[in-house]
N, C-alpha and C. Protein backbone atom coordinates (compact mmCIF):
# COMPACT_ATOMS: atom_id res chain seq x y z
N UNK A 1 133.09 155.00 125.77
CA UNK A 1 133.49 155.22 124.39
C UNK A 1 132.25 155.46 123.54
N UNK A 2 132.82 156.21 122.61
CA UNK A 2 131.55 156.81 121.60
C UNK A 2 131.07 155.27 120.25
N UNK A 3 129.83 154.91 120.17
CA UNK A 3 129.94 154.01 119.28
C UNK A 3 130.35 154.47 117.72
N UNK A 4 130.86 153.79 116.92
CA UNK A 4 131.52 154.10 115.91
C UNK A 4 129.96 153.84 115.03
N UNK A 5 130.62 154.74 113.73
CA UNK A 5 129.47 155.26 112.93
C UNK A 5 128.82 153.22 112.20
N UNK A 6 129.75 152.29 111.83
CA UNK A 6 129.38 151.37 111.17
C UNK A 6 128.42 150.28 112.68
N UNK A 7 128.51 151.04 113.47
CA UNK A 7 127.71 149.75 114.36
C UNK A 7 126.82 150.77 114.67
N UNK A 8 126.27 151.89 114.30
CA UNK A 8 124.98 153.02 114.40
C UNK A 8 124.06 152.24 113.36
N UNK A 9 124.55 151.63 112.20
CA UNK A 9 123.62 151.11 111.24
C UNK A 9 122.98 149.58 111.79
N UNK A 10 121.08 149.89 111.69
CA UNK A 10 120.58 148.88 112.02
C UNK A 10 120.32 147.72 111.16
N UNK A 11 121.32 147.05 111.72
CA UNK A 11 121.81 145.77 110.45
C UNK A 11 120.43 144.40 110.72
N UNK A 12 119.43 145.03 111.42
CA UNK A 12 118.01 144.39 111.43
C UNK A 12 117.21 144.09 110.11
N UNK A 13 117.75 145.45 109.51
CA UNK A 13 116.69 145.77 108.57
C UNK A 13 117.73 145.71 107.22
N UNK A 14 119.29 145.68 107.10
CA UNK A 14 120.05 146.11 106.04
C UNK A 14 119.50 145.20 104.95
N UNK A 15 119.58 145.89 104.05
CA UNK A 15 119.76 144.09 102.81
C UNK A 15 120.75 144.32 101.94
N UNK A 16 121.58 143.65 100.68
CA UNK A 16 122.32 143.71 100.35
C UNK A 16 122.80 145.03 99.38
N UNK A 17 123.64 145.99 99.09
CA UNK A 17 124.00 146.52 98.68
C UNK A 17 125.58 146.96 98.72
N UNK A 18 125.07 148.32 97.60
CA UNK A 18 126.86 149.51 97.57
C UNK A 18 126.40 150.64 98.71
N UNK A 19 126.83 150.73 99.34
CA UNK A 19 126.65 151.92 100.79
C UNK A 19 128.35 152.40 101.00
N UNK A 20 127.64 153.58 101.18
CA UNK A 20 128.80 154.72 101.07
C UNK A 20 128.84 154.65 102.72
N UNK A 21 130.28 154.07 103.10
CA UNK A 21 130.33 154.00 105.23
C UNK A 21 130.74 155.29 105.38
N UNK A 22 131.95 155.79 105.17
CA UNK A 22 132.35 156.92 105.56
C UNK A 22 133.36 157.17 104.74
N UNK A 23 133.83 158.71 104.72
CA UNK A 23 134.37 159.60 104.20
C UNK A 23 135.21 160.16 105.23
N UNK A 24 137.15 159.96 105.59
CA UNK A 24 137.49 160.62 106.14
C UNK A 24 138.67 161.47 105.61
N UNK A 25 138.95 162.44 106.06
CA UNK A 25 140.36 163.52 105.41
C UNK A 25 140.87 163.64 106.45
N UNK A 26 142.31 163.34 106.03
CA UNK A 26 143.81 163.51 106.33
C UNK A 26 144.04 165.13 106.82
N UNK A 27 143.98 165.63 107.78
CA UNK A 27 143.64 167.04 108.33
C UNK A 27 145.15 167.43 107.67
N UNK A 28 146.27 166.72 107.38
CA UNK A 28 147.93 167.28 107.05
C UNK A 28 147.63 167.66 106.05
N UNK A 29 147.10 166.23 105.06
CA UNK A 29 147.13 166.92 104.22
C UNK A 29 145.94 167.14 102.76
N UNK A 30 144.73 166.93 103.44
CA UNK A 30 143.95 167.28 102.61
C UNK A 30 142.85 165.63 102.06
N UNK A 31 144.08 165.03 102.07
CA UNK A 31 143.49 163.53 101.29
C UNK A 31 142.04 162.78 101.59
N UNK A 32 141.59 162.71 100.72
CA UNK A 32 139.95 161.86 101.11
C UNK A 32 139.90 160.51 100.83
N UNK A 33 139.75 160.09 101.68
CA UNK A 33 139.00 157.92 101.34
C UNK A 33 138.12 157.85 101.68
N UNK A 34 137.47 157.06 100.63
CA UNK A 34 136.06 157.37 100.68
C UNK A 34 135.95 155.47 100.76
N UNK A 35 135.38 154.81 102.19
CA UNK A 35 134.83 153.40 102.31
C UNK A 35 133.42 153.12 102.16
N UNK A 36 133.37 152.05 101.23
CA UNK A 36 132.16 151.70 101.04
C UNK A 36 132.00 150.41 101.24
N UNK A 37 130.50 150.03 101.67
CA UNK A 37 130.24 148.30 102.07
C UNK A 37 129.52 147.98 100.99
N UNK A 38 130.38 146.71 100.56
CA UNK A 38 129.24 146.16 99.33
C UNK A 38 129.29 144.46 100.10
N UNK A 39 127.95 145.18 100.33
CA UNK A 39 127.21 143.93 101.32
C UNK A 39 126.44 142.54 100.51
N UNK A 40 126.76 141.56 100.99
CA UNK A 40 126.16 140.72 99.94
C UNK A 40 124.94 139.93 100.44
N UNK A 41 125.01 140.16 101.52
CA UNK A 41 123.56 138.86 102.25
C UNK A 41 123.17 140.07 103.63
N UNK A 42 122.11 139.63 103.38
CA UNK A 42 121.31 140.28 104.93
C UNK A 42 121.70 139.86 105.83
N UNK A 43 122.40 140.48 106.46
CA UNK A 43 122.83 140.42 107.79
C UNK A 43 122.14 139.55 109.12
N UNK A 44 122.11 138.96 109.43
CA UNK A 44 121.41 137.93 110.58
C UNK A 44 120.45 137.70 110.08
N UNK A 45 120.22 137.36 108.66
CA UNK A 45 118.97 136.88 107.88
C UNK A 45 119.39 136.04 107.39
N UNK A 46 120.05 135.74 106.37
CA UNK A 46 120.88 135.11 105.44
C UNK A 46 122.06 134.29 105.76
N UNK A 47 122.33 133.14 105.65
CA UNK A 47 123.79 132.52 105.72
C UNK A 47 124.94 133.92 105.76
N UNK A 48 125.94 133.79 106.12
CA UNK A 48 127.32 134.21 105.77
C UNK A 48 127.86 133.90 104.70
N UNK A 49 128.90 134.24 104.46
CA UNK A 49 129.69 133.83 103.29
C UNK A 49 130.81 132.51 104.11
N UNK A 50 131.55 131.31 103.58
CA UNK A 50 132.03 130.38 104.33
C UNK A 50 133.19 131.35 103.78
N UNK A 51 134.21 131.08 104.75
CA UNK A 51 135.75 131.69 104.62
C UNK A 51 136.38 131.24 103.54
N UNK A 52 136.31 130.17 102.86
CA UNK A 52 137.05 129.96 101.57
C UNK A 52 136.48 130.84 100.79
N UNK A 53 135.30 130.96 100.42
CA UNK A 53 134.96 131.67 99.44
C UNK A 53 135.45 133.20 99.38
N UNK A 54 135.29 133.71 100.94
CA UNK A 54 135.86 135.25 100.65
C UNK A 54 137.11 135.35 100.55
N UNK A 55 137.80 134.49 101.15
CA UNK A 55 139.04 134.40 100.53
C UNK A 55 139.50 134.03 99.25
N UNK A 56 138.52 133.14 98.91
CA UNK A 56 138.90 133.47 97.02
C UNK A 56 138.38 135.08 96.49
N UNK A 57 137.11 134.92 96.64
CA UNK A 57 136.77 136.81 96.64
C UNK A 57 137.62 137.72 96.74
N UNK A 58 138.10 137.61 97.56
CA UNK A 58 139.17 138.97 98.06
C UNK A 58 140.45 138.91 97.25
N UNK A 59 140.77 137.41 96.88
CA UNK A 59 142.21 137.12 95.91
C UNK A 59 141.49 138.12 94.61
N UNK A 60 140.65 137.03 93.94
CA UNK A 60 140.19 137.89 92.86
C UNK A 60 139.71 139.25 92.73
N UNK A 61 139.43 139.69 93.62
CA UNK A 61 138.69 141.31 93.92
C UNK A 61 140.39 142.23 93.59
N UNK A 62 140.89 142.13 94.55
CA UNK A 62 142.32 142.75 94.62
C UNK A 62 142.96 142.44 93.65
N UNK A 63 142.79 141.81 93.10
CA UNK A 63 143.82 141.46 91.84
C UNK A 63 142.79 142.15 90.88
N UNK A 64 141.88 142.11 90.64
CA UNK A 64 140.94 142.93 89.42
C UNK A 64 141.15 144.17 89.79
N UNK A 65 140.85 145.12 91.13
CA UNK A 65 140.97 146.25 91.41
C UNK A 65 142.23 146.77 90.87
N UNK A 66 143.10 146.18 91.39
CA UNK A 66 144.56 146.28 91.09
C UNK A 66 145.30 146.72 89.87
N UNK A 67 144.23 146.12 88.87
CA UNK A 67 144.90 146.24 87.39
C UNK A 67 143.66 147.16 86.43
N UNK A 68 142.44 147.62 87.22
CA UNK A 68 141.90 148.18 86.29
C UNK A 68 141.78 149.81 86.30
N UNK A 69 142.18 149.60 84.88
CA UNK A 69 142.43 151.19 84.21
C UNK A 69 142.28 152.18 85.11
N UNK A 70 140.80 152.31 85.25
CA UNK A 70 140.01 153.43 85.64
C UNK A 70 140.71 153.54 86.80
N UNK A 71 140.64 152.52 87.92
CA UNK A 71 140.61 152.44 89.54
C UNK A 71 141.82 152.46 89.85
N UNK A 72 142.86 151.51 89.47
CA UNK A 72 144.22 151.02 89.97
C UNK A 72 144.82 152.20 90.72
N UNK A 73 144.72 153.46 90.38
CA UNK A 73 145.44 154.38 91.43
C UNK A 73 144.71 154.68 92.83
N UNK A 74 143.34 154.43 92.15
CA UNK A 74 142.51 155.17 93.55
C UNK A 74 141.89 154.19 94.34
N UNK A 75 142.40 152.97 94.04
CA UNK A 75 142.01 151.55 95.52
C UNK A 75 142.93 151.72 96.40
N UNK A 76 142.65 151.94 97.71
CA UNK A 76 143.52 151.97 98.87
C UNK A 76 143.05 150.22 99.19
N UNK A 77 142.22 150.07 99.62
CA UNK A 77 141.77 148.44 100.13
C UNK A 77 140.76 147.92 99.51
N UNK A 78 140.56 146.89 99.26
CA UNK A 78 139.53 145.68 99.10
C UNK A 78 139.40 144.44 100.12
N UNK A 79 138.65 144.37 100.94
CA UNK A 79 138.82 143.17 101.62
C UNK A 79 137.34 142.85 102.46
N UNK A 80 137.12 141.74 103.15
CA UNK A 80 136.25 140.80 103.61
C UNK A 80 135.92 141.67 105.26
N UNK A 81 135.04 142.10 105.29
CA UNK A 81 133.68 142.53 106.26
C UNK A 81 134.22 140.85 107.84
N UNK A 82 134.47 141.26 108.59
CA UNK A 82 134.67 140.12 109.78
C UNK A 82 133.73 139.18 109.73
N UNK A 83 132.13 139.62 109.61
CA UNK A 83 131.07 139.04 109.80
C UNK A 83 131.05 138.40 108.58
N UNK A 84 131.13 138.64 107.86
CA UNK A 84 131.87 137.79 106.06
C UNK A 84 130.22 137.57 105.45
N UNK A 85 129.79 139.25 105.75
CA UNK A 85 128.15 139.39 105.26
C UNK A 85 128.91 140.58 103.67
N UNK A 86 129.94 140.41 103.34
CA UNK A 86 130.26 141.60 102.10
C UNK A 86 131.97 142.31 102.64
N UNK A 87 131.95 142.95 101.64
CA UNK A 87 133.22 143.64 101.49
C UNK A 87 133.57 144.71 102.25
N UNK A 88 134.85 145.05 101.91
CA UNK A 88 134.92 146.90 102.41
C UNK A 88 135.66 147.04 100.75
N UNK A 89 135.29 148.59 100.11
CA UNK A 89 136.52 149.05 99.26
C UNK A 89 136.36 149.81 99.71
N UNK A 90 138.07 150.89 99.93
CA UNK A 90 138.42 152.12 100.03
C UNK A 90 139.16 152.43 99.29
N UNK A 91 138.29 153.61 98.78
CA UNK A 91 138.93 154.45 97.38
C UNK A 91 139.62 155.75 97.63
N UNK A 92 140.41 156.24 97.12
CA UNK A 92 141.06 157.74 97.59
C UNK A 92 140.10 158.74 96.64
N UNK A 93 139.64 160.22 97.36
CA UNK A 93 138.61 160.62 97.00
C UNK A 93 137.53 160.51 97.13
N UNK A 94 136.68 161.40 97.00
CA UNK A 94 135.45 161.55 97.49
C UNK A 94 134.18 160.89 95.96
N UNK A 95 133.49 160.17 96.54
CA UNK A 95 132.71 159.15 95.41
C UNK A 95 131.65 158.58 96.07
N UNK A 96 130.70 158.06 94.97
CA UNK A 96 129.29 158.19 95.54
C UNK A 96 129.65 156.50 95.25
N UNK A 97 128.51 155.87 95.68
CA UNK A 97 127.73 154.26 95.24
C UNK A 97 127.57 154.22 93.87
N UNK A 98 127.04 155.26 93.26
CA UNK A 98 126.38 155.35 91.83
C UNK A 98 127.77 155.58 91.04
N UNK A 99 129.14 156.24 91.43
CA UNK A 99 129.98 156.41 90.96
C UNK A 99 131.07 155.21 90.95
N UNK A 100 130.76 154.30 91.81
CA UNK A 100 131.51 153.08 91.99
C UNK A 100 130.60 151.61 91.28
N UNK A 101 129.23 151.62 91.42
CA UNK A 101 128.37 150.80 90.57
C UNK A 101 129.51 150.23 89.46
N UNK A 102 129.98 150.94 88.44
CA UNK A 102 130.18 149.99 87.46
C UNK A 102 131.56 149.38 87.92
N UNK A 103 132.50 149.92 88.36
CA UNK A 103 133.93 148.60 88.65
C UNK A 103 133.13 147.79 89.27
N UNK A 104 132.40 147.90 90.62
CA UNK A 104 132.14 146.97 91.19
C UNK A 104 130.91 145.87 90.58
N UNK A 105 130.57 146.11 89.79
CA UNK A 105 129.73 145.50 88.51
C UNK A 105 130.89 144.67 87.80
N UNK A 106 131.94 145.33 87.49
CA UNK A 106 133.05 144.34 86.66
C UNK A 106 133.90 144.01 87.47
N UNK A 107 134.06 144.07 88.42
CA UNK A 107 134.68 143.66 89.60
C UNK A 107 133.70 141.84 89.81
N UNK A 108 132.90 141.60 90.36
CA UNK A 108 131.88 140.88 90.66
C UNK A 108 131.73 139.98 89.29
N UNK A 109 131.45 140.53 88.27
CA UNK A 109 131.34 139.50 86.75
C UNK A 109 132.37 138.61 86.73
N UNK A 110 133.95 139.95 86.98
CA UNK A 110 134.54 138.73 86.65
C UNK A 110 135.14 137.61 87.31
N UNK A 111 134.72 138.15 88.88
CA UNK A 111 134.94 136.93 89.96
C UNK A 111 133.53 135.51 89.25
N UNK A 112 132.46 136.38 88.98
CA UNK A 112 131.35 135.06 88.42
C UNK A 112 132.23 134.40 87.29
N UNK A 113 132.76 134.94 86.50
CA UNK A 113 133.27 134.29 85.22
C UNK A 113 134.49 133.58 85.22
N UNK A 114 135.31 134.11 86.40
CA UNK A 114 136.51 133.13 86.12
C UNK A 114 137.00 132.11 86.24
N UNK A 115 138.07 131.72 85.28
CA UNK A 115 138.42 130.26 85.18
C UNK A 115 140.11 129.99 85.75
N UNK A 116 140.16 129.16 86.13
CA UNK A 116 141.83 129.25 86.32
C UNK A 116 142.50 129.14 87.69
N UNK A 117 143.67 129.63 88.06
CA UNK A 117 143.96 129.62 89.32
C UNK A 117 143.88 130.65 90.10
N UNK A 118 143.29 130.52 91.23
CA UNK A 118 143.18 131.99 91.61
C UNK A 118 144.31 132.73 92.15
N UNK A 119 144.34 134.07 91.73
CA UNK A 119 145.52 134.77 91.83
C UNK A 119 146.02 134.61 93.28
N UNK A 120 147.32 134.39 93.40
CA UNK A 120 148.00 134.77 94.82
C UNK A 120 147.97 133.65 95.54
N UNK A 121 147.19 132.71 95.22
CA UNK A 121 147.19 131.45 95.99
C UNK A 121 148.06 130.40 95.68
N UNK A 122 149.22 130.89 96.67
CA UNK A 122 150.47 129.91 96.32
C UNK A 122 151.13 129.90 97.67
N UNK A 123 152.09 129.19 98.49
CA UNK A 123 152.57 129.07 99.67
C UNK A 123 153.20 130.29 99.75
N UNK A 124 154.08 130.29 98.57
CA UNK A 124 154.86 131.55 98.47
C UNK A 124 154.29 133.12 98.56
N UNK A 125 152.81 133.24 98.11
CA UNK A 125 152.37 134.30 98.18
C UNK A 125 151.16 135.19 99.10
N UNK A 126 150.65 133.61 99.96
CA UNK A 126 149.72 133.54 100.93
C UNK A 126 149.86 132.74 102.42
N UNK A 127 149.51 133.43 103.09
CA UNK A 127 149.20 133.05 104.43
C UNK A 127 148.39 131.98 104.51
N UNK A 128 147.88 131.89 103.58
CA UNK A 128 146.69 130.13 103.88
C UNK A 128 146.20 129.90 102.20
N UNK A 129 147.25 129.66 101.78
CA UNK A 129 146.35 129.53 100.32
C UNK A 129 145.78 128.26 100.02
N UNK A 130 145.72 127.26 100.99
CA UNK A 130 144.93 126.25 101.15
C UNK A 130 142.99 126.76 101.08
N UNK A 131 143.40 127.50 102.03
CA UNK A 131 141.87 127.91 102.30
C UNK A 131 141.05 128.82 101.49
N UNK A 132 140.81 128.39 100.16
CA UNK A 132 139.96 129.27 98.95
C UNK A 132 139.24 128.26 98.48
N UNK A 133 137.99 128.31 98.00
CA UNK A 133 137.11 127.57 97.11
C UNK A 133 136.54 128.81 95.82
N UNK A 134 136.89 128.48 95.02
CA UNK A 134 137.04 129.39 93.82
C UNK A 134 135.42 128.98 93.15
N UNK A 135 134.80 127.97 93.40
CA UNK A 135 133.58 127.87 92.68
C UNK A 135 132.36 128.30 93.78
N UNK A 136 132.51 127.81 95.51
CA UNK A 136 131.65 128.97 96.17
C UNK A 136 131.80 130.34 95.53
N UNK A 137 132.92 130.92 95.92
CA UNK A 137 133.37 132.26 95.15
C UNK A 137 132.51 132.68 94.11
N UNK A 138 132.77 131.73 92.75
CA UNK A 138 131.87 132.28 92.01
C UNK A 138 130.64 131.81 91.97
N UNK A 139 129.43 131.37 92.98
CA UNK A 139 128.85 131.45 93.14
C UNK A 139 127.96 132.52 93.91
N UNK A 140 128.91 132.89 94.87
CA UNK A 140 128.52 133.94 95.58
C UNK A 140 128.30 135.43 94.76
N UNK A 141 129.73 135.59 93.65
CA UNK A 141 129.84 136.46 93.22
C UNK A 141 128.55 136.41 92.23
N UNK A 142 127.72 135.23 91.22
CA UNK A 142 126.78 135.71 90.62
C UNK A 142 125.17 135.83 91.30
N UNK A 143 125.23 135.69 92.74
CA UNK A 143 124.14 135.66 93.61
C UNK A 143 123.94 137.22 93.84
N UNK A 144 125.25 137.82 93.80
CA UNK A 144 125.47 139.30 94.22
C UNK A 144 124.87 140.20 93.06
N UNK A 145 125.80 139.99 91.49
CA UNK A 145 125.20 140.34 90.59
C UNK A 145 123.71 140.07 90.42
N UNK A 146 123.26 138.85 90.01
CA UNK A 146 121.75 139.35 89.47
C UNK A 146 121.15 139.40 90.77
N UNK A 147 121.12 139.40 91.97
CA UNK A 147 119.94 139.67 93.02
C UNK A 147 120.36 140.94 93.38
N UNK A 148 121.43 141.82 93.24
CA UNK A 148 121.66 143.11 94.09
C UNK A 148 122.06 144.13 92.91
N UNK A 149 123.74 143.47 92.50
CA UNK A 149 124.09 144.75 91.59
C UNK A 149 123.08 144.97 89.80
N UNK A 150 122.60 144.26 89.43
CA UNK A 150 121.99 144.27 87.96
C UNK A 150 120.58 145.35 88.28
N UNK A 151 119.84 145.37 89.63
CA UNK A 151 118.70 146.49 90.32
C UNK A 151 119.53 147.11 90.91
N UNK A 152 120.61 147.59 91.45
CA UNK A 152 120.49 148.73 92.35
C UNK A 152 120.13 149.92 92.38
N UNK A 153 119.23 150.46 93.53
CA UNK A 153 118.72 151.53 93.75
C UNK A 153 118.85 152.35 94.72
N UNK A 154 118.81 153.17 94.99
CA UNK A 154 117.96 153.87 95.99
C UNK A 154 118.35 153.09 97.41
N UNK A 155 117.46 152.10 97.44
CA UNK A 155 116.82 151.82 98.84
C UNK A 155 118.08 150.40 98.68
N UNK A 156 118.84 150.35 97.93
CA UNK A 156 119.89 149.58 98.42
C UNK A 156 121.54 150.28 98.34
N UNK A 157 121.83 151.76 98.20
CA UNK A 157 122.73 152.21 98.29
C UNK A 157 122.56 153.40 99.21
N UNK A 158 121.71 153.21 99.84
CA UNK A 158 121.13 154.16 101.12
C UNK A 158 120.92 153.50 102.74
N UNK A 159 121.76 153.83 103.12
CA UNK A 159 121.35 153.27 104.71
C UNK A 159 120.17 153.15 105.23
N UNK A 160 119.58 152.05 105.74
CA UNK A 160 118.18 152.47 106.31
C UNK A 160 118.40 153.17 107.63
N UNK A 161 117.53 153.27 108.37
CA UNK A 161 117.24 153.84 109.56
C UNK A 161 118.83 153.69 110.47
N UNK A 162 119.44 154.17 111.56
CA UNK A 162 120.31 153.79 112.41
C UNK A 162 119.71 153.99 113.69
N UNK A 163 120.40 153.48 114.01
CA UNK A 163 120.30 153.16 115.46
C UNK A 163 120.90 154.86 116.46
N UNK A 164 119.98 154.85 117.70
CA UNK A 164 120.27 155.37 118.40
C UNK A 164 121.42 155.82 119.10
């Protein structure tokens, strides 16, 4: 089997960012999703994220995506990376890092800022809504903001080198 394009990237060297994974179209009928990794910790450098937290992440992420203006039509997914080193969003259409920067800028604030219950976490509405910690969460989420999204550049919305 051919290795797939997200395990070509040498996650030796990654550090946290918005990276554009891939871009695929619907050959029927035209449609583009465009996935991007918004990575939050260096990869086999850095702790992980603990599973409560991305699971509060991902409550609050999807529920912000969900309802904002700009995006709400063009989020196909939001959700938690296996290795629980960052996200995936997939957007419908073709879009850069630099074009996604600001939701995911207010996306991230307002996981840092919020107060309350986190959305969806109810027996009735979750598969484990036991398992969220809403203040890791927003901890994680303002580690992301000022160390990654408040600089991003270049050399963090650009893949480094890949692998062979």
């Amino acid at each position: 089997m051919e290795r797939i394009a997200s395990f070509s990237v040498d996650h030796t060297v990654l550090e946290p960012g918005v990276y554009l994974s891939r871009r695929d179209e619907d050959p029927a009928t035209g449609a583009v999703v465009t996935t991007f990794d918004l990575r939050m910790t260096a990869p086999n450098r850095e702790p992980v994220m603990d599973t409560a937290a991305v699971h509060a992440l991902e409550h609050l992420g999807a529920t912000f995506l969900r309802n904002d203006p700009q995006w709400a039509n063009r989020v196909v997914y939001f959700g938690p990376m296996g290795c629980r080193t960052g996200f995936y969003l997939v957007v419908f259409g073709e879009c850069t890092p630099q074009e996604v920067a600001d939701v995911v800028m207010r996306l991230f604030r307002f996981a840092r800022d919020f107060e309350g219950e986190i959305p969806g976490a109810s027996p009735a509405e979750c598969g484990n809504y036991h398992d969220a910690d809403l203040n890791q969460a927003k901890w994680w989420a303002r580690r992301y903001v000022a160390n990654t999204l408040e600089a991003l550049d270049d050399a963090h919305t650009t893949y480094p080198a890949l692998l062979d």
